[in-house]
Structures are given as C-alpha cells and as structure tokens.
Protein backbone atom coordinates (compact mmCIF):
# COMPACT_ATOMS: atom_id res chain seq x y z
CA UNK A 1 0.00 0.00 0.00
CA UNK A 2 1.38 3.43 -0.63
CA UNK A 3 -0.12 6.53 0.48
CA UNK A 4 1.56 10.35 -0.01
CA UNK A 5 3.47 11.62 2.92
CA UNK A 6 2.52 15.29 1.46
CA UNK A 7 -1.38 16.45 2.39
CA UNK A 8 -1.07 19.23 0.50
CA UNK A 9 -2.03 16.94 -2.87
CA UNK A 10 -4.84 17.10 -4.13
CA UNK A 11 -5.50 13.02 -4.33
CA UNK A 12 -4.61 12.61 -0.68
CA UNK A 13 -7.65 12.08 0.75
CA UNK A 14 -8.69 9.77 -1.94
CA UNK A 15 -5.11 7.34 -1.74
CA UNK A 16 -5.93 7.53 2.46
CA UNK A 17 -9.32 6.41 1.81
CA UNK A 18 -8.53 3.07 -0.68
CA UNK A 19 -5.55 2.24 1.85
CA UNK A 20 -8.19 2.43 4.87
CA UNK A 21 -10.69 0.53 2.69
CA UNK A 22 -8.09 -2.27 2.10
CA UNK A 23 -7.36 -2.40 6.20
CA UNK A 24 -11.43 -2.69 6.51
CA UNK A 25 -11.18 -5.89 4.59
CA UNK A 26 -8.11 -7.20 5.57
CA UNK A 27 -8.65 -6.69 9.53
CA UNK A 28 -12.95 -7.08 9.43
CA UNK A 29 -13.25 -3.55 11.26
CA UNK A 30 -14.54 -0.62 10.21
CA UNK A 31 -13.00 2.04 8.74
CA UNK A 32 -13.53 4.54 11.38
CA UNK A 33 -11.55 2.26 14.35
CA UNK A 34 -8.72 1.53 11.99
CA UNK A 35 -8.36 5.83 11.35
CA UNK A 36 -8.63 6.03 15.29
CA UNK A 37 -5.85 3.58 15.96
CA UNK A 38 -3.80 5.63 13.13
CA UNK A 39 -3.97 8.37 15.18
CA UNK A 40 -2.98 7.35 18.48
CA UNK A 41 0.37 5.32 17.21
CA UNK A 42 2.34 6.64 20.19
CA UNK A 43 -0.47 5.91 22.53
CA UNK A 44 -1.44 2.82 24.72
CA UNK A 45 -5.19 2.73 24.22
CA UNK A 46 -7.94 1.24 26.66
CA UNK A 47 -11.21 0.57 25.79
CA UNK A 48 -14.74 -0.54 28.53
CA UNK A 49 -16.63 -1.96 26.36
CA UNK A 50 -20.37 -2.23 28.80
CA UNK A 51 -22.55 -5.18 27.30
CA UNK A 52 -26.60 -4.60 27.98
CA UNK A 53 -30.02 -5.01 26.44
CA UNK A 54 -30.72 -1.38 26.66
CA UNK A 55 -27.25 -0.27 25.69
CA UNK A 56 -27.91 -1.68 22.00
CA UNK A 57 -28.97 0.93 20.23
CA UNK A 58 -24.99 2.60 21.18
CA UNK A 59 -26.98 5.21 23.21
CA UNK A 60 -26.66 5.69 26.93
CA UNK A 61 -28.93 7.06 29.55
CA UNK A 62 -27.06 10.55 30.44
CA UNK A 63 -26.71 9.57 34.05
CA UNK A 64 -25.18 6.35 33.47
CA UNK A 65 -23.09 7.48 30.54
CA UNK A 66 -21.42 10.60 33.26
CA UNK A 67 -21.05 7.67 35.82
CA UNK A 68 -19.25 5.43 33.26
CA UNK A 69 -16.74 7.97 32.66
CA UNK A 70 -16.13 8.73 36.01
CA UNK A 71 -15.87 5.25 37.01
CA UNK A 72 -13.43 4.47 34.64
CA UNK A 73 -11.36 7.47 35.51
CA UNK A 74 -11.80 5.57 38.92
CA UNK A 75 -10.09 2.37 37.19
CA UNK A 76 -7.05 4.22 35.71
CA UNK A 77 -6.19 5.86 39.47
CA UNK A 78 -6.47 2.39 40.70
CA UNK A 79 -4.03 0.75 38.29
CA UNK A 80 -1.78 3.90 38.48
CA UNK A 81 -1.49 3.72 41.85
CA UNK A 82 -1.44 0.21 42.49
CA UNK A 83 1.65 0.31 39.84
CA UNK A 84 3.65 2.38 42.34
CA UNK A 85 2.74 0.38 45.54
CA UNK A 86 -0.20 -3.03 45.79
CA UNK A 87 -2.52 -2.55 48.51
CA UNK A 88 -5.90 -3.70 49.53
CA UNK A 89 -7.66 -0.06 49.93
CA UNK A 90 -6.62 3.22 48.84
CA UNK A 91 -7.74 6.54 50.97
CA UNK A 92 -8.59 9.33 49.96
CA UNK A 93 -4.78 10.53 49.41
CA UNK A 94 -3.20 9.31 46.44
CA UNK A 95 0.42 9.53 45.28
CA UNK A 96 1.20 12.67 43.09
CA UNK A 97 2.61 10.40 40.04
CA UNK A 98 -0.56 8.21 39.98
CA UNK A 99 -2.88 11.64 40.14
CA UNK A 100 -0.56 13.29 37.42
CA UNK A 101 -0.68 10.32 35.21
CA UNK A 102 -4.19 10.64 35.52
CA UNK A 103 -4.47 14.02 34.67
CA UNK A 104 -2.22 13.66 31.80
CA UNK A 105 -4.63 10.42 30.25
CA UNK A 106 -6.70 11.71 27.31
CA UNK A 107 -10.72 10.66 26.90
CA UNK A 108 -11.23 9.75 23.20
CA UNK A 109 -14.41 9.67 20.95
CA UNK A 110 -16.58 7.35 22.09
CA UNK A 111 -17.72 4.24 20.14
CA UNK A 112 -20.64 1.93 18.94
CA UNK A 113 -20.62 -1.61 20.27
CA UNK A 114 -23.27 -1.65 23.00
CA UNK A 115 -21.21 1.55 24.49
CA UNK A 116 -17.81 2.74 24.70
CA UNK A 117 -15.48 4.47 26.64
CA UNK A 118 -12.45 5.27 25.16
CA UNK A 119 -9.14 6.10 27.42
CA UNK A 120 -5.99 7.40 25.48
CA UNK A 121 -2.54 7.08 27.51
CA UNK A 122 0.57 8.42 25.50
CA UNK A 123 3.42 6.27 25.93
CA UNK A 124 7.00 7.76 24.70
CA UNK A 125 8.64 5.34 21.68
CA UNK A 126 11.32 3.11 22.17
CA UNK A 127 13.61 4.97 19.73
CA UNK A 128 17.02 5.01 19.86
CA UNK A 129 19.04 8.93 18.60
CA UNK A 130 19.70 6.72 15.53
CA UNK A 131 15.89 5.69 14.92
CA UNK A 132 16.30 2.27 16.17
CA UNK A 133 14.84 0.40 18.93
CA UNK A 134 15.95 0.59 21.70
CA UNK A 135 16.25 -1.54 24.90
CA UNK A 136 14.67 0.79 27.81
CA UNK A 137 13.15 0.21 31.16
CA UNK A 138 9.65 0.28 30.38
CA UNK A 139 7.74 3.69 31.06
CA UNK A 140 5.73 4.63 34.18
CA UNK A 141 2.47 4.80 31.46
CA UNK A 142 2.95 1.57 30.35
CA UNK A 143 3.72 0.31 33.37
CA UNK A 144 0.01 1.27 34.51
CA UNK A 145 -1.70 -0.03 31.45
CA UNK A 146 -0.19 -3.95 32.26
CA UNK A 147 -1.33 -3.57 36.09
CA UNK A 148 -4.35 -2.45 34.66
CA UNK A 149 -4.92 -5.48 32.55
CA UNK A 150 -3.60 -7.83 35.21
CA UNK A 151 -5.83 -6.64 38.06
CA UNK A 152 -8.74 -6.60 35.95
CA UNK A 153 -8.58 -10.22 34.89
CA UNK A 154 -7.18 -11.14 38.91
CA UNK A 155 -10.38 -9.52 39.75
CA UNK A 156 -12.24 -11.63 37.34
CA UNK A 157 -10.99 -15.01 38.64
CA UNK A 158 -10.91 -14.10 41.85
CA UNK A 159 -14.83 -13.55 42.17
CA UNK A 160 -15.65 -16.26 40.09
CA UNK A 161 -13.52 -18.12 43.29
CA UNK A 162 -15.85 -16.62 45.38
CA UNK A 163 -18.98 -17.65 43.98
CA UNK A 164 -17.64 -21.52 44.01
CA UNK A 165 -16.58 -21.03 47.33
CA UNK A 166 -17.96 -18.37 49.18
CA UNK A 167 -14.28 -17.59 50.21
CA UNK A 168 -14.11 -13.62 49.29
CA UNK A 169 -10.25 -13.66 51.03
CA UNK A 170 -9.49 -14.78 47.22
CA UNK A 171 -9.82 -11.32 46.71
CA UNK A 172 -6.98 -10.13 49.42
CA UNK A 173 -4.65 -13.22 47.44
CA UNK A 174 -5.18 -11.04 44.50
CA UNK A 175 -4.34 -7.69 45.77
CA UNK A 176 0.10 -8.20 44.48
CA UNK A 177 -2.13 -8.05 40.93
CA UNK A 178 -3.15 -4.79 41.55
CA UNK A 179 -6.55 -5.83 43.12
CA UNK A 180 -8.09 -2.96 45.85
CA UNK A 181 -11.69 -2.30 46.82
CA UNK A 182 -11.15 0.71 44.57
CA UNK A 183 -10.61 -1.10 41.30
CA UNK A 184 -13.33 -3.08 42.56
CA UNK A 185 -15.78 0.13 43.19
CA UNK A 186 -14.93 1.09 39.61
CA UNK A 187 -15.95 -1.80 38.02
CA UNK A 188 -19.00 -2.27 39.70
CA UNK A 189 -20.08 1.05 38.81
CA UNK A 190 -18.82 0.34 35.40
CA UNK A 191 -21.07 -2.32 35.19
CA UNK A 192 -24.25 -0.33 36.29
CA UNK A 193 -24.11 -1.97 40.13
CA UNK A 194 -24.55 -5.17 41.76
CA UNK A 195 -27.76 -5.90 40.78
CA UNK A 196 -27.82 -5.20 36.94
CA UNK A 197 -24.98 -7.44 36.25
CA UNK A 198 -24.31 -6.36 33.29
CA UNK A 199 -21.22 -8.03 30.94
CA UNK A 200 -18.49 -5.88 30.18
CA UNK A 201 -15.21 -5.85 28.17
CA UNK A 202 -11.65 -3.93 29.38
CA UNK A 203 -9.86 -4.35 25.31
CA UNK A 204 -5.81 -3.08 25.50
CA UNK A 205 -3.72 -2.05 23.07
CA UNK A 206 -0.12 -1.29 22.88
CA UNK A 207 1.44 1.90 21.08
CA UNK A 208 2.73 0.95 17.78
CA UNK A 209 5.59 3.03 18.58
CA UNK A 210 6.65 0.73 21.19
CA UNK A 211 7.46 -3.16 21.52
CA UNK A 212 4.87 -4.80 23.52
CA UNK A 213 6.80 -7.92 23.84
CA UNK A 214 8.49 -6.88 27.30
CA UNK A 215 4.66 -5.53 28.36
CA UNK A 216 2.62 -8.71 28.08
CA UNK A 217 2.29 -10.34 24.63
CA UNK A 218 0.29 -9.56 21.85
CA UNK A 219 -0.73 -5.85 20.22
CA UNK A 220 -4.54 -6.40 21.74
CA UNK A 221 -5.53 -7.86 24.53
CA UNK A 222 -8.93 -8.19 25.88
CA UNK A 223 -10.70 -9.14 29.19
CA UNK A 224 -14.65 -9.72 29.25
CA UNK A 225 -15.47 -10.10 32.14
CA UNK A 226 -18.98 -9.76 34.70
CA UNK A 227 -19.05 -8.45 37.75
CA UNK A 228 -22.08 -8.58 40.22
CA UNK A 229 -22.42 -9.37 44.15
CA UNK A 230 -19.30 -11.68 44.02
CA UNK A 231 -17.43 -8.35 43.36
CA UNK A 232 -19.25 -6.35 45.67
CA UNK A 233 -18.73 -8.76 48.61
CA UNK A 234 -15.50 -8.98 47.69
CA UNK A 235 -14.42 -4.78 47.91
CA UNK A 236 -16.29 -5.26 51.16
CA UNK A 237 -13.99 -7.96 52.70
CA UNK A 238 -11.19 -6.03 51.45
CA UNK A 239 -12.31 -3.05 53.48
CA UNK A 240 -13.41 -4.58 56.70
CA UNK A 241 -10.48 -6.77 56.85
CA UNK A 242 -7.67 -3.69 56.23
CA UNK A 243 -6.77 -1.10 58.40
CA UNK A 244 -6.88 2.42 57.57
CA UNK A 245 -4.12 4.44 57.97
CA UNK A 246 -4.51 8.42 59.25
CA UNK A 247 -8.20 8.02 60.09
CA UNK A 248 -9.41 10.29 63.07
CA UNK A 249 -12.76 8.60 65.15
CA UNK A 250 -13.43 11.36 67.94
CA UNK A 251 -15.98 10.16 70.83
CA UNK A 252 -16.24 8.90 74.13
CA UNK A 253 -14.41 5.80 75.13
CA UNK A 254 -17.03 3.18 77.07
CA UNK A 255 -14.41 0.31 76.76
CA UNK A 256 -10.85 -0.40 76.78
CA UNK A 257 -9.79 -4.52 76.45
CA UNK A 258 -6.25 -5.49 75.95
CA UNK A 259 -5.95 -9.09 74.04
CA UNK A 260 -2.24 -9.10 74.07
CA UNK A 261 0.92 -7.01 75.03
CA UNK A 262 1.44 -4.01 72.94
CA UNK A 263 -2.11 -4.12 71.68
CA UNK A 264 -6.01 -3.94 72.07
CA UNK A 265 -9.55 -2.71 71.05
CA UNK A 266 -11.14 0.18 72.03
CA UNK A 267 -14.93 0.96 71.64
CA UNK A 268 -16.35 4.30 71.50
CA UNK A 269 -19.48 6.04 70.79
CA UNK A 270 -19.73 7.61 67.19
CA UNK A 271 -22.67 9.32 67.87
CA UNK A 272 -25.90 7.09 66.01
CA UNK A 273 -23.29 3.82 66.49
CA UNK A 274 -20.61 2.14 67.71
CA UNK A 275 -17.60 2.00 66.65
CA UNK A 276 -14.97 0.20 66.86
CA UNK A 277 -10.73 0.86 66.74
CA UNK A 278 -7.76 -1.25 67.22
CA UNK A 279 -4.78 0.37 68.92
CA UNK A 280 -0.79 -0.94 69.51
C-alpha cells in the first residue's frame, strides 16, 4: 500500500481512503476504528466496552453514561497507583505520580458496540538517537496499562472463586495483581451496580511506537469479564479486613480490652453507632 506523505495533494484524501478501505477488509473492522488507531500510534489505548439489552442501540442514559466515565477514571487511578505500591484499599490521598498520570490520560471519541469508553494514555517510543529500537526500562504509562490489565482479569478469577466457594479472602490473594476495593468500586459502577450485572469488556492495546513484547504479549488484549455481588462482597472484605491508615474517630471511650501485650480494642461512641478501633 502506498499513500503520499505530502497532504497538500490534491488526491490525498482519496489514496488515504482506498488504503483504509483495504485495512477494513483485511482486519474485518470498520473504517472509522482503523483511522482512530492511526492516530494514536504513540499511545497505549484502553477501551470498557459495557454489554446490555438497553445499551444496544450505542446510546446511553445521560446519568449512566457521566457515571461510566467517572468510574473508569476511577479504574485508571487504581491501576496507576497500584503500579507504584499493591494494597488492599486506597484513601482518599493518592500519590502525586498516579494523580498526574491521571491528569495527563486523554478521553477519546466514544464508540458503537453496546457503548464505549475510550481512554488514550501516551506512551513515549522506544527509539534510539539513531531511529532504532531501543532496549529501555519500560515507562511509568505503560507500566500502569499492564497492572491495569492484570488486576482486571485477577479480579475476574478471583470472584468467580468466590462464587464456588464463598471464600471472598481470594480477593486479598489477588491484591500483588493490583486488586483494591477501589478497582473493585470502579468496576462495579462500570457495570451499572450489583444488581444489573451487566457483561463488560476492558480491550488493551499497545502503542505501535513501542514493543509490547516486554509488556505482556500480543498488540490487543482483551478481558470480558462480569461483575455482580461476588465483586461487591468482595471490595467489602477487602475493606473490613484492612486497616486504615490516618483516620481520626473522635468520641467517648465506654471500653478499653487489651488481648495481648502491645495491643487492644477500644470501643467508643460515634454518635448514632458504635464504633470500633484497634490500637498498639
């Protein structure tokens, strides 16, 4: 296929369109996806891909389509900042490289196929000064993008565990994957919530500009997946089960009990409830 590196001719547009027109029937997509992936050759892209009766048509109700967005700017943070350290639950301070990453990720046009969300995350080339590639730690972007894929799949198998069993601490096995109550959060709401259940896929691609041998395998790379009260239980048992660091409970103490040297419970009233805190 050739195509002129020069848009200022006057055929360009017409030698773009047979070459894109060949790629349609070579690769069975249409047109419009293969110009999108054209244009984001330095980019890893991410698609969530939500699978539902009343999502057919490619149209959205407005609230769910704003929560969707939000939810999987929810799922980025959560990969981001389980790539710089694994942990069960994430408060409400983050690190600053996960929250600038974040900030620096690019929402792209979104897409038929029930619906779908498209996340852009530019990823700088493996290029060498003399053009070639070039052997390089792996980038802080991509870095995110295969914790991403990883926990999302870890989170997949481990609440399919959980409905066999009814053993949610498969979820806290998972958590060195990049699995946290707030991944899970995201892709409930992803999902439309616990009870709607609905089917949804998390589709990866690598930059073209960049080897994705070292980052996982092949150039796509998708996880379909269905989340429901399996995951819900699950970001529960994560949170009950972890302790949270820097959290204030002011109240008055109506019981102290020391289990064992160097440590103990305290109970307090929280005002409507009680509360409960370890101390050591």
């Amino acid at each position: 296929m050739l195509l002129p590196l020069d848009r200022g001719l006057r055929d360009y547009a017409i030698r773009l369109g047979e070459v894109l027109s060949l790629l349609q029937k070579l690769e069975a997509r249409s047109e419009l996806e293969i110009l999108n992936d054209l244009s984001t050759v330095s980019s890893d892209v991410f698609r969530v891909r939500v699978e539902a009766a009343d999502l057919a048509s490619g149209s959205v109700p407005m609230e769910d389509g704003v929560a969707l967005v939000e939810k999987a700017r929810d799922l980025l943070l959560a990969a981001a900042s389980a790539a710089i350290e694994p942990r069960a639950v994430y408060g409400p301070k983050r690190a600053i490289r996960a929250m600038d990453y974040v900030k620096r990720a690019r929402l792209g046009q979104t897409e038929r196929g029930s619906y779908v969300v498209t996340v852009i995350s530019r990823v700088p080339p493996a290029l060498d000064g003399a053009g070639e590639v070039a052997v390089m730690a792996e980038p802080f972007e991509r870095h995110v993008m295969v914790t991403l894929a990883r926990a999302v799949a870890a989170t997949q198998s481990a609440a399919e565990r959980a409905a066999l069993t009814g053993d949610f601490t498969a979820f806290r096995e998972r958590v060195r994957d990049g699995v946290s109550a707030n991944l899970c959060d995201a892709l409930v709401g992803m999902a439309g919530g616990v009870e709607r259940k609905s089917w949804f896929a998390v589709q990866l691609q690598w930059s073209r500009s960049r080897s994705s041998s070292r980052s996982g395998g092949s150039p796509n790379r998708s996880i379909r997946a269905r989340v429901g009260a399996g995951c819900g239980r699950g970001r529960q048992n994560l949170r009950e089960t972890t302790p949270r660091d820097d959290y204030e409970l002011v109240g008055p103490v109506v019981r102290l009990e020391r289990r064992a040297p160097g440590g103990g419970e305290v109970t307090i009233v929280d005002l409507s409830k009680i509360a409960r805190a370890t101390f050591g």
